[in-house]
N, C-alpha and C. Protein backbone atom coordinates (compact mmCIF):
# COMPACT_ATOMS: atom_id res chain seq x y z
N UNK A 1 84.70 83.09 79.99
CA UNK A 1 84.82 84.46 79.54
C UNK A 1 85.04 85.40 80.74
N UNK A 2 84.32 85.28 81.48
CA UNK A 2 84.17 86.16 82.52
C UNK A 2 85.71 85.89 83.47
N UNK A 3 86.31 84.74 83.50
CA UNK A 3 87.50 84.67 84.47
C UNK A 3 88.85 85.01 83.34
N UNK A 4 88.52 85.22 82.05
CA UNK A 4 89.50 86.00 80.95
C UNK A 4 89.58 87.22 81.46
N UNK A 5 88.41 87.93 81.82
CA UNK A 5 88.13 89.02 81.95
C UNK A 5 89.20 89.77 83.01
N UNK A 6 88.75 88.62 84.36
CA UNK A 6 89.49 89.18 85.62
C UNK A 6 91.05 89.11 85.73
N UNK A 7 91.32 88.00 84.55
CA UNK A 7 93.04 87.75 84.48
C UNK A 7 93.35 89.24 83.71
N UNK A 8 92.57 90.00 82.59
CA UNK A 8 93.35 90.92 82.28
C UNK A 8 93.08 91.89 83.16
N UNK A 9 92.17 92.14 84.10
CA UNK A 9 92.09 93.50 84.83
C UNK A 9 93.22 92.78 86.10
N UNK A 10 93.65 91.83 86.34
CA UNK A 10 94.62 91.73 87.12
C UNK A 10 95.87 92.57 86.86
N UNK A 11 96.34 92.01 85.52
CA UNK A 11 97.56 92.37 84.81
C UNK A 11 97.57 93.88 84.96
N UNK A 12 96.51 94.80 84.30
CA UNK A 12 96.33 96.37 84.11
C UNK A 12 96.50 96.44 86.02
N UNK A 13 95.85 95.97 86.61
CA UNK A 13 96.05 96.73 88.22
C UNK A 13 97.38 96.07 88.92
N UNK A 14 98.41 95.58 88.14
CA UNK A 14 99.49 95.42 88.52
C UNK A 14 100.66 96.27 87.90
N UNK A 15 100.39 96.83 86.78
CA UNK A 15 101.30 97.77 86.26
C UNK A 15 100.59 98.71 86.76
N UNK A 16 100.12 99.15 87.33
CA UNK A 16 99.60 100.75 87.96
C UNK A 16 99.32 100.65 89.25
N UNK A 17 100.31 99.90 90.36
CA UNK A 17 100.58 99.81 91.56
C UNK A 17 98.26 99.68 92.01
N UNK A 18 98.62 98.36 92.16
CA UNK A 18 96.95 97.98 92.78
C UNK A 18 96.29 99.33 93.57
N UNK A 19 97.49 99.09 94.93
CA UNK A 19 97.23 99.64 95.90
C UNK A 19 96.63 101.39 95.67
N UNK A 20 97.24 102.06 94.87
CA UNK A 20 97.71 103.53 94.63
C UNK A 20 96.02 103.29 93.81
N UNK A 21 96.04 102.47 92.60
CA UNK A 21 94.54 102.76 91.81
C UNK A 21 93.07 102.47 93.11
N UNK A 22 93.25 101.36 93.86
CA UNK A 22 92.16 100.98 94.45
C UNK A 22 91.72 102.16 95.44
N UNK A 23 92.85 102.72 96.21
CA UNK A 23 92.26 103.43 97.34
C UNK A 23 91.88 105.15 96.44
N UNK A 24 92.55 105.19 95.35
CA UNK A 24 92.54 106.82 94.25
C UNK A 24 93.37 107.79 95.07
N UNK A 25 94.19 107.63 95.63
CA UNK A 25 95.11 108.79 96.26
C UNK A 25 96.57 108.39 95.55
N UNK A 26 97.42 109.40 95.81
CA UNK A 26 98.33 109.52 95.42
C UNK A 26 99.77 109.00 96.89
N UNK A 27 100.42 108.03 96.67
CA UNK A 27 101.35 108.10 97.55
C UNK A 27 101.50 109.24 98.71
N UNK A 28 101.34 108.53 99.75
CA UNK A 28 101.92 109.84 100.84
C UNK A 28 103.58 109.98 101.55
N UNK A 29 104.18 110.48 101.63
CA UNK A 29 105.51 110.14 102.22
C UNK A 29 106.03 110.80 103.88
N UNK A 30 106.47 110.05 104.56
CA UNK A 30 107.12 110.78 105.82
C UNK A 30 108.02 110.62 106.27
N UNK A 31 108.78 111.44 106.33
CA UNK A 31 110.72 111.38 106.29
C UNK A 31 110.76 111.01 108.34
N UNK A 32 111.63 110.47 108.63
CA UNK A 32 111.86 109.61 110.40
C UNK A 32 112.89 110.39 109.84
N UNK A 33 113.25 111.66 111.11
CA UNK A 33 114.58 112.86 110.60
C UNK A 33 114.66 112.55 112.28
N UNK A 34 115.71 113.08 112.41
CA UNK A 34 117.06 112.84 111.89
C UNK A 34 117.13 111.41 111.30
N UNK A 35 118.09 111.42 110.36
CA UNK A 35 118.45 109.97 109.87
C UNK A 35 118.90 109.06 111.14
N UNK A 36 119.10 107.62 110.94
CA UNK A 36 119.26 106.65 112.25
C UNK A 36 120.70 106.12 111.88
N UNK A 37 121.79 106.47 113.21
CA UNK A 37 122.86 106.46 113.67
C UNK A 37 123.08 105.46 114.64
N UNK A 38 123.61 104.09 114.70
CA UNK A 38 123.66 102.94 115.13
C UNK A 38 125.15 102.30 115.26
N UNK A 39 125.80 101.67 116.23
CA UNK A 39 126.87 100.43 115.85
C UNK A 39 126.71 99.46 116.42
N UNK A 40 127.22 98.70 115.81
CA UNK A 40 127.18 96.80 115.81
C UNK A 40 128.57 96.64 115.64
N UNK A 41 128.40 95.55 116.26
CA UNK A 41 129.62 94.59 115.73
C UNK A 41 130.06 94.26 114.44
N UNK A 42 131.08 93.82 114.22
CA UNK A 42 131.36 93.24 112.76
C UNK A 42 133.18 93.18 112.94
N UNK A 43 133.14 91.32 112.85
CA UNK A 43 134.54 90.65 113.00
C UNK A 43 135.35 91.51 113.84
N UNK A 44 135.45 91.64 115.20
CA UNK A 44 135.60 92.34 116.57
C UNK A 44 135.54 93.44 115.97
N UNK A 45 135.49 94.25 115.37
CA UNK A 45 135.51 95.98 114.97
C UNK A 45 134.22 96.47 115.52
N UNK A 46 134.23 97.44 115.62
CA UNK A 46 132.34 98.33 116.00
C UNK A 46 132.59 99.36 114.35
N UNK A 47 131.67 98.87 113.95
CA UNK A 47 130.65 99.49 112.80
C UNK A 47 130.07 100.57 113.24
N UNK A 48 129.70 101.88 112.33
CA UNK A 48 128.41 102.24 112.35
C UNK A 48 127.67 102.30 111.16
N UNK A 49 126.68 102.60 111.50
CA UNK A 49 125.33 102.56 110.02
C UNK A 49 124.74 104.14 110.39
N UNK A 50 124.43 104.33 109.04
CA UNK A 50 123.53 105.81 109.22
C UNK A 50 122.61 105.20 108.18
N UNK A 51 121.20 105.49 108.45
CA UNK A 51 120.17 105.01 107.66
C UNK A 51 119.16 106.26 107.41
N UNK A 52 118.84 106.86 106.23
CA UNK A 52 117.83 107.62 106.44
C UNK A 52 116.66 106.98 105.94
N UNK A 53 115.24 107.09 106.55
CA UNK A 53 114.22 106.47 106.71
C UNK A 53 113.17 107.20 106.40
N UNK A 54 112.18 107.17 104.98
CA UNK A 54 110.59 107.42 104.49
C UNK A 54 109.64 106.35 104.29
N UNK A 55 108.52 106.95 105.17
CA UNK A 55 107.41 105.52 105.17
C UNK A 55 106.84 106.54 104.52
N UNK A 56 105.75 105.10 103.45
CA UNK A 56 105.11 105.71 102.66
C UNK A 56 103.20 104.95 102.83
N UNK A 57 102.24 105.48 102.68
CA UNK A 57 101.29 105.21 102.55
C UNK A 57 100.45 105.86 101.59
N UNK A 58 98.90 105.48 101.45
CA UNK A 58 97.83 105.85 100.74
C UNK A 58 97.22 106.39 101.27
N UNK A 59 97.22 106.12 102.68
CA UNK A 59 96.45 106.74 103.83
C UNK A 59 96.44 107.67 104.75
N UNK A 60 96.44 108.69 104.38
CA UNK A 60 97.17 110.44 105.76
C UNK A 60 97.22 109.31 107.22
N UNK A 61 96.04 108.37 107.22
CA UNK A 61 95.51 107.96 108.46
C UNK A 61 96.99 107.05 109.15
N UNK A 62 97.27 106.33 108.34
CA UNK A 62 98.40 105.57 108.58
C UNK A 62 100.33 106.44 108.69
N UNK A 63 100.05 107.46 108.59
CA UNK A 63 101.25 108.25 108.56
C UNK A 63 101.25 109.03 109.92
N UNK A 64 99.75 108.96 110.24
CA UNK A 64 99.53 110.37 111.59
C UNK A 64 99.98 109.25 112.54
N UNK A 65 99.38 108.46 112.27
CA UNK A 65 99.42 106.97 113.85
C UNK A 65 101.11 107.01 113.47
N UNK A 66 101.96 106.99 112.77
CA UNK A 66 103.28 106.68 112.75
C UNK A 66 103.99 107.75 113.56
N UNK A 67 103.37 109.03 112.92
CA UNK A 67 103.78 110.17 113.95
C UNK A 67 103.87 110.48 115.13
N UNK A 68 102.54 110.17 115.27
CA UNK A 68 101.65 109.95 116.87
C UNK A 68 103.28 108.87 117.50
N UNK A 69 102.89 107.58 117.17
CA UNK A 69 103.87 106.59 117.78
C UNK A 69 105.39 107.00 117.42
N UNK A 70 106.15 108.10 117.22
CA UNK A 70 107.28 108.36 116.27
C UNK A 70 108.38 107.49 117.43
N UNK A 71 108.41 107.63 118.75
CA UNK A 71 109.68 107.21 119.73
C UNK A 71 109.25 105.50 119.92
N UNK A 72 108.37 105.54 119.71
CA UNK A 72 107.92 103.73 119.64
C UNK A 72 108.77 103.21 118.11
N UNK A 73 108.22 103.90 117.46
CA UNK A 73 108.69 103.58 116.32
C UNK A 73 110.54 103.82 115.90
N UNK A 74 110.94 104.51 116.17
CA UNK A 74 112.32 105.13 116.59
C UNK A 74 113.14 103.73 117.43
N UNK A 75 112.42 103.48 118.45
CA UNK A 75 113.06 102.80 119.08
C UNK A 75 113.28 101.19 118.83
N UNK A 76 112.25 100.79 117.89
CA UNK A 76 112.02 99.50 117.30
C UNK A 76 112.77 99.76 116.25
N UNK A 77 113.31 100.82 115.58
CA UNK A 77 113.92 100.34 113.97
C UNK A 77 115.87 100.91 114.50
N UNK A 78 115.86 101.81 115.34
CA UNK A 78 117.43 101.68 116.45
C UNK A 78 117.43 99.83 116.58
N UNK A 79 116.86 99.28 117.48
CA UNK A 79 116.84 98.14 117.66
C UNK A 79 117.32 96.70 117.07
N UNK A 80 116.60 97.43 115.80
CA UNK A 80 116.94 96.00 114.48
C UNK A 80 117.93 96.24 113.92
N UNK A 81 117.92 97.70 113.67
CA UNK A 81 119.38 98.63 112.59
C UNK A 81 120.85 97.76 113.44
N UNK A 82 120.85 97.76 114.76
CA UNK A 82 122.08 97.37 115.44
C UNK A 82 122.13 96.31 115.95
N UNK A 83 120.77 95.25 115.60
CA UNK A 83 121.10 94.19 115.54
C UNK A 83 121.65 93.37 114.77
N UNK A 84 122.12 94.00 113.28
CA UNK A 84 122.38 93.87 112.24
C UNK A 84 123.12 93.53 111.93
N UNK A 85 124.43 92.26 111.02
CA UNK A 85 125.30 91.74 110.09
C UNK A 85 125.81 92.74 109.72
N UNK A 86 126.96 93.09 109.68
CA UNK A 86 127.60 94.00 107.75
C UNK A 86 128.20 93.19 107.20
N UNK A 87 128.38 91.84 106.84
CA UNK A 87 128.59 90.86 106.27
C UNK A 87 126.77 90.65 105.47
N UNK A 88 126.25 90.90 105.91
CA UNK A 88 124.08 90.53 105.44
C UNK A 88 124.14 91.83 104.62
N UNK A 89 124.69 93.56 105.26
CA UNK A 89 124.04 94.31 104.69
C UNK A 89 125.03 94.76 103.54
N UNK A 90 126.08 94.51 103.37
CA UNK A 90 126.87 94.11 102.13
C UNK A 90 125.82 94.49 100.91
N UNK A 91 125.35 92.93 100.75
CA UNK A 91 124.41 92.42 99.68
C UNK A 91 123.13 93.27 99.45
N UNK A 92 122.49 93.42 98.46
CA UNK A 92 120.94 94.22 98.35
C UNK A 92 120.16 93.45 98.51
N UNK A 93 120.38 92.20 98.79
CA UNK A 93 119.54 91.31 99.15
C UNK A 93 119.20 91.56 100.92
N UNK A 94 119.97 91.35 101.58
CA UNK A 94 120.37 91.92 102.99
C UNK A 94 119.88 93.20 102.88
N UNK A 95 120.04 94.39 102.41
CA UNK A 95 119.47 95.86 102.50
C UNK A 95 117.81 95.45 102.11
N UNK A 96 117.60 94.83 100.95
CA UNK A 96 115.85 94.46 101.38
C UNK A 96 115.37 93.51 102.25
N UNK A 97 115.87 92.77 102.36
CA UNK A 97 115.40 91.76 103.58
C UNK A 97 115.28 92.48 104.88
N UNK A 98 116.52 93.82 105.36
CA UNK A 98 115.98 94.64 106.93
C UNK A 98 115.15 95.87 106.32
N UNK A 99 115.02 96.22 104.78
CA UNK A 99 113.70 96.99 104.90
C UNK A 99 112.67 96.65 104.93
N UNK A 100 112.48 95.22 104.55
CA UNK A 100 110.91 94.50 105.14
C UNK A 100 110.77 94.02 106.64
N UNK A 101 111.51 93.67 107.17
CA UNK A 101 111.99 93.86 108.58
C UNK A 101 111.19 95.27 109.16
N UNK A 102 112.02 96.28 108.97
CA UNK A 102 111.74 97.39 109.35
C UNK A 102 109.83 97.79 108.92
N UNK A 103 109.59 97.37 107.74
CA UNK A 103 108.53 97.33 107.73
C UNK A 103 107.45 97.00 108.60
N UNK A 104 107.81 95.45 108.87
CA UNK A 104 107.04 94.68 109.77
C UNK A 104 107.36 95.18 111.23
N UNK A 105 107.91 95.73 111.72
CA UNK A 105 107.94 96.50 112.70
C UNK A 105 107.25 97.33 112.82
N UNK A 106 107.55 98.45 111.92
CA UNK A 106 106.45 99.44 112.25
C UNK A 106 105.12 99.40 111.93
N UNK A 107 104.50 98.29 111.71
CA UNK A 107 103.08 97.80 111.01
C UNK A 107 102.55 97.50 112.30
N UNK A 108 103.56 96.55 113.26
CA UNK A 108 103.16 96.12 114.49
C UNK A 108 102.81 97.29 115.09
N UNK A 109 103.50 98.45 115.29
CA UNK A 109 103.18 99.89 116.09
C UNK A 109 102.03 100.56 115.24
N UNK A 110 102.24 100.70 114.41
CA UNK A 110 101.55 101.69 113.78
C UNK A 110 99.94 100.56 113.84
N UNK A 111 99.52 99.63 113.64
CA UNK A 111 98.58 98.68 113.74
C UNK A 111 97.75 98.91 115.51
N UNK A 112 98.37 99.20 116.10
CA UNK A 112 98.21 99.78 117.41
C UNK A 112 97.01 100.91 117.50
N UNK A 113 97.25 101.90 116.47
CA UNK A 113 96.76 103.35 116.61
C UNK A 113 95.70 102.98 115.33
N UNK A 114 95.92 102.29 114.69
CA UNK A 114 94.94 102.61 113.32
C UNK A 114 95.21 101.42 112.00
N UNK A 115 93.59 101.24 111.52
CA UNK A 115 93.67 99.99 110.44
C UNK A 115 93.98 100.29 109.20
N UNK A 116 94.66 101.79 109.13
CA UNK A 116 95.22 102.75 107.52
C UNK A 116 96.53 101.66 107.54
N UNK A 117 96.55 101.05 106.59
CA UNK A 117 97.72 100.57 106.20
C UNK A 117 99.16 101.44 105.53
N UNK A 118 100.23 101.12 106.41
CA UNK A 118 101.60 101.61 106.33
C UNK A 118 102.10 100.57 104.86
N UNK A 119 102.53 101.10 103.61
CA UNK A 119 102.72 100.55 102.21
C UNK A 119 103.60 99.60 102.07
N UNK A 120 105.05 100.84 102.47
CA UNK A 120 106.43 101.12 102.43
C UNK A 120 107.19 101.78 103.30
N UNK A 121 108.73 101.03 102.99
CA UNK A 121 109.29 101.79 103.94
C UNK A 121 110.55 101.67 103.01
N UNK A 122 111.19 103.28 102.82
CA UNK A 122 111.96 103.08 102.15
C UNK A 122 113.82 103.97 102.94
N UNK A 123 114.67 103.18 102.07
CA UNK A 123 115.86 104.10 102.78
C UNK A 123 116.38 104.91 101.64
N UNK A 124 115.85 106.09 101.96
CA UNK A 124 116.96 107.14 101.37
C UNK A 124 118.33 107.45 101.31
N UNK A 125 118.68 106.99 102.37
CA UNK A 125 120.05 106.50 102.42
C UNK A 125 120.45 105.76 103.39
N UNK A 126 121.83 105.00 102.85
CA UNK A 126 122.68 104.08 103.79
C UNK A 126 124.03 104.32 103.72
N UNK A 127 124.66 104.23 104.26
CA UNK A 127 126.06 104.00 104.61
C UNK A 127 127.02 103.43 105.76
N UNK A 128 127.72 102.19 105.60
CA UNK A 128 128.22 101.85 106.52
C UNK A 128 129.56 101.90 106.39
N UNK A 129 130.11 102.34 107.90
CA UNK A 129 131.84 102.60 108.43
C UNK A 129 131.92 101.68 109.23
């Protein structure tokens, strides 16, 4: 009975984002402005990418340490952005695979300054020339 119990309060704290019910705050968001301007390669041509970039947390705590670190952080997601395929970022499979990327990057920095966990990281926009 009792492990019936915990399978349905699983289900209910998965349609109402775990994270968002457990900690009781509401999403926080922080826009990385200017958007990120990059080129790579792609089949001898030079590419560029413009990416605009919002991390999101539960935690003010985890957004200030992102702030705090903003050119650490800046400089690690320049880094990956132009290390990048446009043959990979084509696909939305490829566009989520370097936003968890990008994630795990800035978890590494932001993990530095503070144990507020960073959620999300989302792109507001993309476009590649």
């Amino acid at each position: 009975e009792e492990s019936a119990e915990g399978k349905h309060a699983e289900k209910s704290a998965d349609a109402a984002e775990p994270s968002a019910e457990s900690k009781g705050h509401e999403p926080i968001y922080l826009a990385l402005d200017p958007p990120f301007v990059v080129n790579f390669q792609s089949d001898s041509a030079t590419r560029f990418l413009q990416v605009g970039v919002q991390l999101m947390a539960h935690d003010q705590k985890a957004l200030d340490a992102a702030k705090a670190s903003e050119p650490a952080v800046r400089n690690a997601l320049v880094m990956l952005f132009s290390s990048q395929d446009a043959k990979t970022l084509i696909s939305r499979d490829g566009k989520e695979k370097l936003r968890t990327d990008a994630l795990d990057e800035i978890r590494k920095i932001v993990g530095e300054r503070t144990r507020a966990p960073l959620d999300a990281v989302y792109f507001t926009s993309f476009v590649m020339q």
